[in-house]
N, C-alpha and C. Protein backbone atom coordinates (compact mmCIF):
# COMPACT_ATOMS: atom_id res chain seq x y z
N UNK A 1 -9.10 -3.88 0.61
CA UNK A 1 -9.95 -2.74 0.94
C UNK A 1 -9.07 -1.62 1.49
N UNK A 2 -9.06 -0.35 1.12
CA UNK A 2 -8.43 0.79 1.38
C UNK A 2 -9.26 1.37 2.59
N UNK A 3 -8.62 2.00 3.57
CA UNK A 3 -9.12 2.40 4.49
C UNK A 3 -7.97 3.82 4.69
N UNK A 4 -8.92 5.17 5.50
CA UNK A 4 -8.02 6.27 5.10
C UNK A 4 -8.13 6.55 6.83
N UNK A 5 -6.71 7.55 6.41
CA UNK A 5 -6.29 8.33 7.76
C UNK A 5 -5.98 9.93 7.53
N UNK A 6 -6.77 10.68 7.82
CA UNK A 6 -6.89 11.87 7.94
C UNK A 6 -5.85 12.79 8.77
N UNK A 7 -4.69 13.83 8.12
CA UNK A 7 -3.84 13.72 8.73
C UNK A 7 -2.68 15.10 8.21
N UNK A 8 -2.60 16.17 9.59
CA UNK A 8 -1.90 17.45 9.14
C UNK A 8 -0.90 16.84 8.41
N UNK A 9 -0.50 17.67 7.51
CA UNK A 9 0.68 17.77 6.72
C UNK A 9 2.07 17.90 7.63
N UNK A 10 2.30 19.01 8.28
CA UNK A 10 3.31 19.20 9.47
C UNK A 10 3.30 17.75 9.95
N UNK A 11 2.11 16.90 10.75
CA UNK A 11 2.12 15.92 11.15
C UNK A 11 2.55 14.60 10.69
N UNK A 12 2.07 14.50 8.92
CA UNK A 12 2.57 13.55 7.94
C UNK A 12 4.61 14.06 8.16
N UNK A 13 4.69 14.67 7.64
CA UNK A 13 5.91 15.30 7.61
C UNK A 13 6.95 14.36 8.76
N UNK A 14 6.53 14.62 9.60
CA UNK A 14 6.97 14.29 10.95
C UNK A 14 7.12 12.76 11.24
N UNK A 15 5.95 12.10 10.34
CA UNK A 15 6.11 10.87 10.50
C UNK A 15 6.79 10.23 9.32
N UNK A 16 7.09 11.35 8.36
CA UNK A 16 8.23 10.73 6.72
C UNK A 16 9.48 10.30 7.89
N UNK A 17 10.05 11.50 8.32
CA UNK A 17 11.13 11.53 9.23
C UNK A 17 11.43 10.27 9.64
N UNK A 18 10.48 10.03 11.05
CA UNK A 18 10.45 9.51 12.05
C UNK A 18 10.18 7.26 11.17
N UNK A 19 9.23 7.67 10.10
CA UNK A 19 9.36 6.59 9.61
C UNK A 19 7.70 5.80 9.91
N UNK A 20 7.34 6.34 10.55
CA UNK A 20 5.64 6.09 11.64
C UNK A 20 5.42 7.07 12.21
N UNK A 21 3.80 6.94 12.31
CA UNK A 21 3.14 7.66 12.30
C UNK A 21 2.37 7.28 13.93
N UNK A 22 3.07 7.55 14.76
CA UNK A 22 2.46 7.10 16.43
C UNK A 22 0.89 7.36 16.24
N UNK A 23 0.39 8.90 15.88
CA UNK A 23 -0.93 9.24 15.96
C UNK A 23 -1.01 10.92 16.32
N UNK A 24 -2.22 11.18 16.16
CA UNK A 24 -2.46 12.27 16.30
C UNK A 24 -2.63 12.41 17.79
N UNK A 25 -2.92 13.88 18.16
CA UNK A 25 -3.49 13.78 19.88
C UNK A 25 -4.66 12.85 20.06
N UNK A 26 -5.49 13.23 19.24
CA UNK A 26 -6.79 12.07 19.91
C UNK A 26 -6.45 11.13 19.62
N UNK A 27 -5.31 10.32 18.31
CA UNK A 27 -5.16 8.78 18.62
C UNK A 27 -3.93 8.90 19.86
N UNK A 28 -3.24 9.32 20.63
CA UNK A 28 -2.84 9.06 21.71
C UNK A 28 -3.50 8.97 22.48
N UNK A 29 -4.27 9.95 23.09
CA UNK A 29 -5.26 9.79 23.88
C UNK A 29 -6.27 8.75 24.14
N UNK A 30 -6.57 8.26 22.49
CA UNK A 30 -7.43 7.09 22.86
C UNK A 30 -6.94 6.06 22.90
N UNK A 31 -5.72 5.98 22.39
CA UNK A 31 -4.77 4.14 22.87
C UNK A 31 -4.64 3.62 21.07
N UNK A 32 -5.40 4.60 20.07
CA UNK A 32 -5.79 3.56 18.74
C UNK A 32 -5.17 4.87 17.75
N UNK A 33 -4.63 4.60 16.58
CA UNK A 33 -4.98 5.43 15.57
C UNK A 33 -6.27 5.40 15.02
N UNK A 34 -7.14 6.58 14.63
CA UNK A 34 -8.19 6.40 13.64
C UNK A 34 -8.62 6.11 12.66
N UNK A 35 -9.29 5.58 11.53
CA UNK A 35 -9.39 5.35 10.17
C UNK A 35 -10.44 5.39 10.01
N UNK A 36 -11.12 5.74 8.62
CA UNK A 36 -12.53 5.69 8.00
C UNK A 36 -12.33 4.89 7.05
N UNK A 37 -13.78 4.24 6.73
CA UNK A 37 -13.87 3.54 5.74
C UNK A 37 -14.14 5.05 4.36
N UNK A 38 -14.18 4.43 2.79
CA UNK A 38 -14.32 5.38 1.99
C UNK A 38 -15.67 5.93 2.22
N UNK A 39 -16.45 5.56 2.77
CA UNK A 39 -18.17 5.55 3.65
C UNK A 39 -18.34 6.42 4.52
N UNK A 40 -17.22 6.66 4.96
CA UNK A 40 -17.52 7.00 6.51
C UNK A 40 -16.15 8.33 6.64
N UNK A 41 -15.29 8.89 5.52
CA UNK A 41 -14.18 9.94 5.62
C UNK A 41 -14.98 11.23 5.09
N UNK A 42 -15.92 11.57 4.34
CA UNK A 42 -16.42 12.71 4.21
C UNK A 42 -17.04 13.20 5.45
N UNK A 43 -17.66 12.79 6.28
CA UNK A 43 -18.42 13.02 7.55
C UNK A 43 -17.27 12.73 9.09
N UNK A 44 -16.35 12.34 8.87
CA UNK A 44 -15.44 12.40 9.28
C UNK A 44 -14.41 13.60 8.73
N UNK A 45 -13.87 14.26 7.87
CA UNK A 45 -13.31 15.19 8.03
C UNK A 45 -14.80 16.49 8.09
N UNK A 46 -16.10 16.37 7.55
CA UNK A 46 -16.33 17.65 8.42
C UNK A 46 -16.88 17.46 9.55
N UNK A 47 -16.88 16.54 10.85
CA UNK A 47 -16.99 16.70 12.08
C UNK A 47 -15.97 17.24 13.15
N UNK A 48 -14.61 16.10 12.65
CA UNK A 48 -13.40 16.74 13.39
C UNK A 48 -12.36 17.52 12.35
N UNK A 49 -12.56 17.70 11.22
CA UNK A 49 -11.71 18.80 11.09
C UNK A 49 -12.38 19.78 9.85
N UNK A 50 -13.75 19.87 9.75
CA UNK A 50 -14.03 21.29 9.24
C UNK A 50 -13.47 22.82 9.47
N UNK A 51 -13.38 23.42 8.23
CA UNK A 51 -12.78 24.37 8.64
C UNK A 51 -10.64 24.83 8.65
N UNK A 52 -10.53 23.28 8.43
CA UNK A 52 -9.31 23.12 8.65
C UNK A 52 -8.30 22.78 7.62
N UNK A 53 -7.40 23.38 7.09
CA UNK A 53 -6.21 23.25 6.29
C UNK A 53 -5.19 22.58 5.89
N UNK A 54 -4.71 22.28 4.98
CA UNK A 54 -2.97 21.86 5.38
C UNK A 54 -3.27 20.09 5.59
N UNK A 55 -4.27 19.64 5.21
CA UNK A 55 -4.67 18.13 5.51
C UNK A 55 -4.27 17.12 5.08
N UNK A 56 -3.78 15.94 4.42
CA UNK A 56 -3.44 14.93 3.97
C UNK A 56 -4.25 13.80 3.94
N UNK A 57 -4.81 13.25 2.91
CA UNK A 57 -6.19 11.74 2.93
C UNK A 57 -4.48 11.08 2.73
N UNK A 58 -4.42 10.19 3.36
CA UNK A 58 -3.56 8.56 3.49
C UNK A 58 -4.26 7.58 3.82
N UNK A 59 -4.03 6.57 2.24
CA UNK A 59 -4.99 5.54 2.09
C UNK A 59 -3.70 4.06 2.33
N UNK A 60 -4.59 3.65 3.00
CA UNK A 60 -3.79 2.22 3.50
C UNK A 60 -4.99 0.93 3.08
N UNK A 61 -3.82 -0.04 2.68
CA UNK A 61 -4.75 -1.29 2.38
C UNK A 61 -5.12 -1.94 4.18
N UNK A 62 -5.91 -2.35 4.12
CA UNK A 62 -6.46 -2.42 5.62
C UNK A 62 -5.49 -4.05 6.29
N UNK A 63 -5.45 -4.68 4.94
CA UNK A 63 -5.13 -6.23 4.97
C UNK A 63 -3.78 -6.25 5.58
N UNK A 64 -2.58 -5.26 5.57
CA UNK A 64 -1.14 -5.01 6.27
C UNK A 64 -1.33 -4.94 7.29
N UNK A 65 -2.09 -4.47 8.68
CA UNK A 65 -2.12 -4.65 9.98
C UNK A 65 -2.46 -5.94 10.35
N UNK A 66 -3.08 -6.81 9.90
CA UNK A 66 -3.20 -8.02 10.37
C UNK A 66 -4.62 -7.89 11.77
N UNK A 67 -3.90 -8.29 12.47
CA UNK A 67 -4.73 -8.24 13.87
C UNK A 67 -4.37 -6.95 14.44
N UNK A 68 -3.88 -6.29 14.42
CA UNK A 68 -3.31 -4.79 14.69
C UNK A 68 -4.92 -3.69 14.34
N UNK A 69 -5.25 -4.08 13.72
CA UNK A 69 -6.47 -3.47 12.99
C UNK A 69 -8.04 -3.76 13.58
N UNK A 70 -8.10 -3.38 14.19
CA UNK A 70 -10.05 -3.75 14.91
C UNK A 70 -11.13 -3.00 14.19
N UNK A 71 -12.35 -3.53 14.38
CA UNK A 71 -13.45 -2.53 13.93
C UNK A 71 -14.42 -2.73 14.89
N UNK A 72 -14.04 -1.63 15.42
CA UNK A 72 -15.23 -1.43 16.42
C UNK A 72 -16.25 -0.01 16.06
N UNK A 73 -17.64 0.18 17.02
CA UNK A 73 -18.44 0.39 17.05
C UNK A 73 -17.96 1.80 17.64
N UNK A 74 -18.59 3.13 16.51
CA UNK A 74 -18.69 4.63 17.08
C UNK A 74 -19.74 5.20 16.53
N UNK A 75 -19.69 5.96 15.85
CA UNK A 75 -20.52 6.87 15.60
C UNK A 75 -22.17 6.28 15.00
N UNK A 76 -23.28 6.16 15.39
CA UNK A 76 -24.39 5.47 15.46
C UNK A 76 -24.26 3.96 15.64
N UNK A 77 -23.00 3.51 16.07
CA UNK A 77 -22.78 1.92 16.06
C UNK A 77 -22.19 1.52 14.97
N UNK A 78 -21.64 2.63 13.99
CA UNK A 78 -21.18 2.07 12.74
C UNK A 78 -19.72 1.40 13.03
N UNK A 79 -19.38 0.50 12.12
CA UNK A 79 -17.55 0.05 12.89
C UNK A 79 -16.75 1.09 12.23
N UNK A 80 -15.37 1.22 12.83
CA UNK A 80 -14.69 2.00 11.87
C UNK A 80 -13.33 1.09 13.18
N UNK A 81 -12.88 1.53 11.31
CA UNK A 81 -11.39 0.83 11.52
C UNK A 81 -10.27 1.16 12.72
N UNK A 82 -9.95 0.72 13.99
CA UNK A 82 -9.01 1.02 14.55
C UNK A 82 -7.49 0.27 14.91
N UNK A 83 -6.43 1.31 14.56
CA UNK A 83 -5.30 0.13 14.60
C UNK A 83 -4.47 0.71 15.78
N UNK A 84 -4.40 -0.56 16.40
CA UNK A 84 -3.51 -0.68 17.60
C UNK A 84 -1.39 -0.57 17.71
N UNK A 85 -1.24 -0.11 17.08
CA UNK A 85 0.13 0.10 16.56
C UNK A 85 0.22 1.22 16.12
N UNK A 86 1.99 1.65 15.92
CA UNK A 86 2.67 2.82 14.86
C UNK A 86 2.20 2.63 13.37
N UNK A 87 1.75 3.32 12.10
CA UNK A 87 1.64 3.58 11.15
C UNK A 87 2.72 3.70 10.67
N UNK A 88 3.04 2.35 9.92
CA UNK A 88 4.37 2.50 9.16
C UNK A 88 4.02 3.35 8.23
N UNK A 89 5.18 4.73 7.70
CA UNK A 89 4.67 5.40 6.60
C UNK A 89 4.84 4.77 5.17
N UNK A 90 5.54 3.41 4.98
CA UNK A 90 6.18 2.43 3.99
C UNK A 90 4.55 1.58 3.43
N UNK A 91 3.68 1.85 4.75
CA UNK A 91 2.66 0.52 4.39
C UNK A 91 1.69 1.57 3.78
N UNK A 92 1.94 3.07 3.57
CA UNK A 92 0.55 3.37 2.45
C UNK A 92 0.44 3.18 1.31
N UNK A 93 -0.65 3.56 1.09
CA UNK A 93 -0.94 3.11 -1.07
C UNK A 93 -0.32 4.42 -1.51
N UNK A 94 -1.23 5.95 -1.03
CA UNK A 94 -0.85 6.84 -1.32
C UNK A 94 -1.84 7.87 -0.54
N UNK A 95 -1.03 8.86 -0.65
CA UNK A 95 -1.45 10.46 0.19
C UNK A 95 -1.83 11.07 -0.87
N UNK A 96 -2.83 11.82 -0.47
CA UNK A 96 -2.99 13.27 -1.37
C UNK A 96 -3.81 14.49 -0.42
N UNK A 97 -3.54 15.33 -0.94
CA UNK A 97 -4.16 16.64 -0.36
C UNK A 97 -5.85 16.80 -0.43
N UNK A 98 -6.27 17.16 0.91
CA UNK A 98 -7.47 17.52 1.04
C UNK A 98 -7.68 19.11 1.02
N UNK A 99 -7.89 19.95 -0.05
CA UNK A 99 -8.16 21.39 0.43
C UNK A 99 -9.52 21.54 0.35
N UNK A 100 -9.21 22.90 1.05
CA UNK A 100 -11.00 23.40 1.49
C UNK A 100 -11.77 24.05 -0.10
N UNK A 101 -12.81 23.83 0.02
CA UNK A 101 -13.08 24.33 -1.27
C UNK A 101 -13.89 25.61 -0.87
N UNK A 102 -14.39 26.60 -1.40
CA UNK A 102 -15.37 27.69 -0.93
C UNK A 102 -16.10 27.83 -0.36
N UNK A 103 -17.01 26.91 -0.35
CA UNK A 103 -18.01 26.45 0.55
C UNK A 103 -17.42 25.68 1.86
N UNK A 104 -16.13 25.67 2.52
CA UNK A 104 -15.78 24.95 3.10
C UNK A 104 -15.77 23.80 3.66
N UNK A 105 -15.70 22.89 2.66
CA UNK A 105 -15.74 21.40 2.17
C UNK A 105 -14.18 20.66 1.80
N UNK A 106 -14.03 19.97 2.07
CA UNK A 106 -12.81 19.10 1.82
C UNK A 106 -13.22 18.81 0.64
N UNK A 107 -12.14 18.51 -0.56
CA UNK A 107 -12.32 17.79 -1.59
C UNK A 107 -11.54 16.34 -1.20
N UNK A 108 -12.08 15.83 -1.20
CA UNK A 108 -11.95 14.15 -0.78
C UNK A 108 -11.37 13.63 -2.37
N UNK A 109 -10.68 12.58 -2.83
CA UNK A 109 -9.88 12.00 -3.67
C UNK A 109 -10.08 11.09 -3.12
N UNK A 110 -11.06 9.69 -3.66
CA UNK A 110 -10.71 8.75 -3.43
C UNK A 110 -10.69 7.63 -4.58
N UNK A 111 -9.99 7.94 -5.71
CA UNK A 111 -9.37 7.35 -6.83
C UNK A 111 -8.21 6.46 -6.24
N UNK A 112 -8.36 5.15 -6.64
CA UNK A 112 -6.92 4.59 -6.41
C UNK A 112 -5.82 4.99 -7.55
């Protein structure tokens, strides 16, 4: 099962470098990186990042974190994937670009 991580480009960038992907501010802040299921990333990029540019969908098989990986309970109680570790950038399937479309909408890609 593919599970995605929503994620600036500058920021991806940073973690080609570095090799991992620690997290964004709110996954520092909250102790977890974030992930959506393919269910649950359209309503997820337009809550926290409508409006916003320069994005990256990175799809990870969920089964490589092992126990590293939780699903707990957020948004109406739904689970969504959280992993307790660095994001190796080695363990994705693949990235692609989210741009805004006119209506300011992400175009989401979720073709394997």
């Amino acid at each position: 099962m593919l599970i995605y991580k929503i994620c600036s480009i500058a920021l991806w960038r940073e973690a080609e470098a570095k090799g991992q992907l620690d997290g964004a501010p709110v996954d520092l802040a909250d102790g977890f990186i974030h992930f959506s299921t393919a269910e649950q990333v359209a309503e997820t990029a337009a809550k926290h990042f409508a409006g916003q540019g320069d994005l990256l969908l990175i799809a990870i098989e969920a089964d490589v974190f092992g126990d590293a990986l939780k699903w707990e309970p957020s948004r109406g109680g739904a689970l969504f994937p959280h992993l307790y570790r660095p994001l190796k950038t080695d363990e994705t399937h693949w990235t692609r670009p989210m741009p805004l479309g006119e209506d300011g909408i992400h175009a989401i890609d979720l073709r394997s």
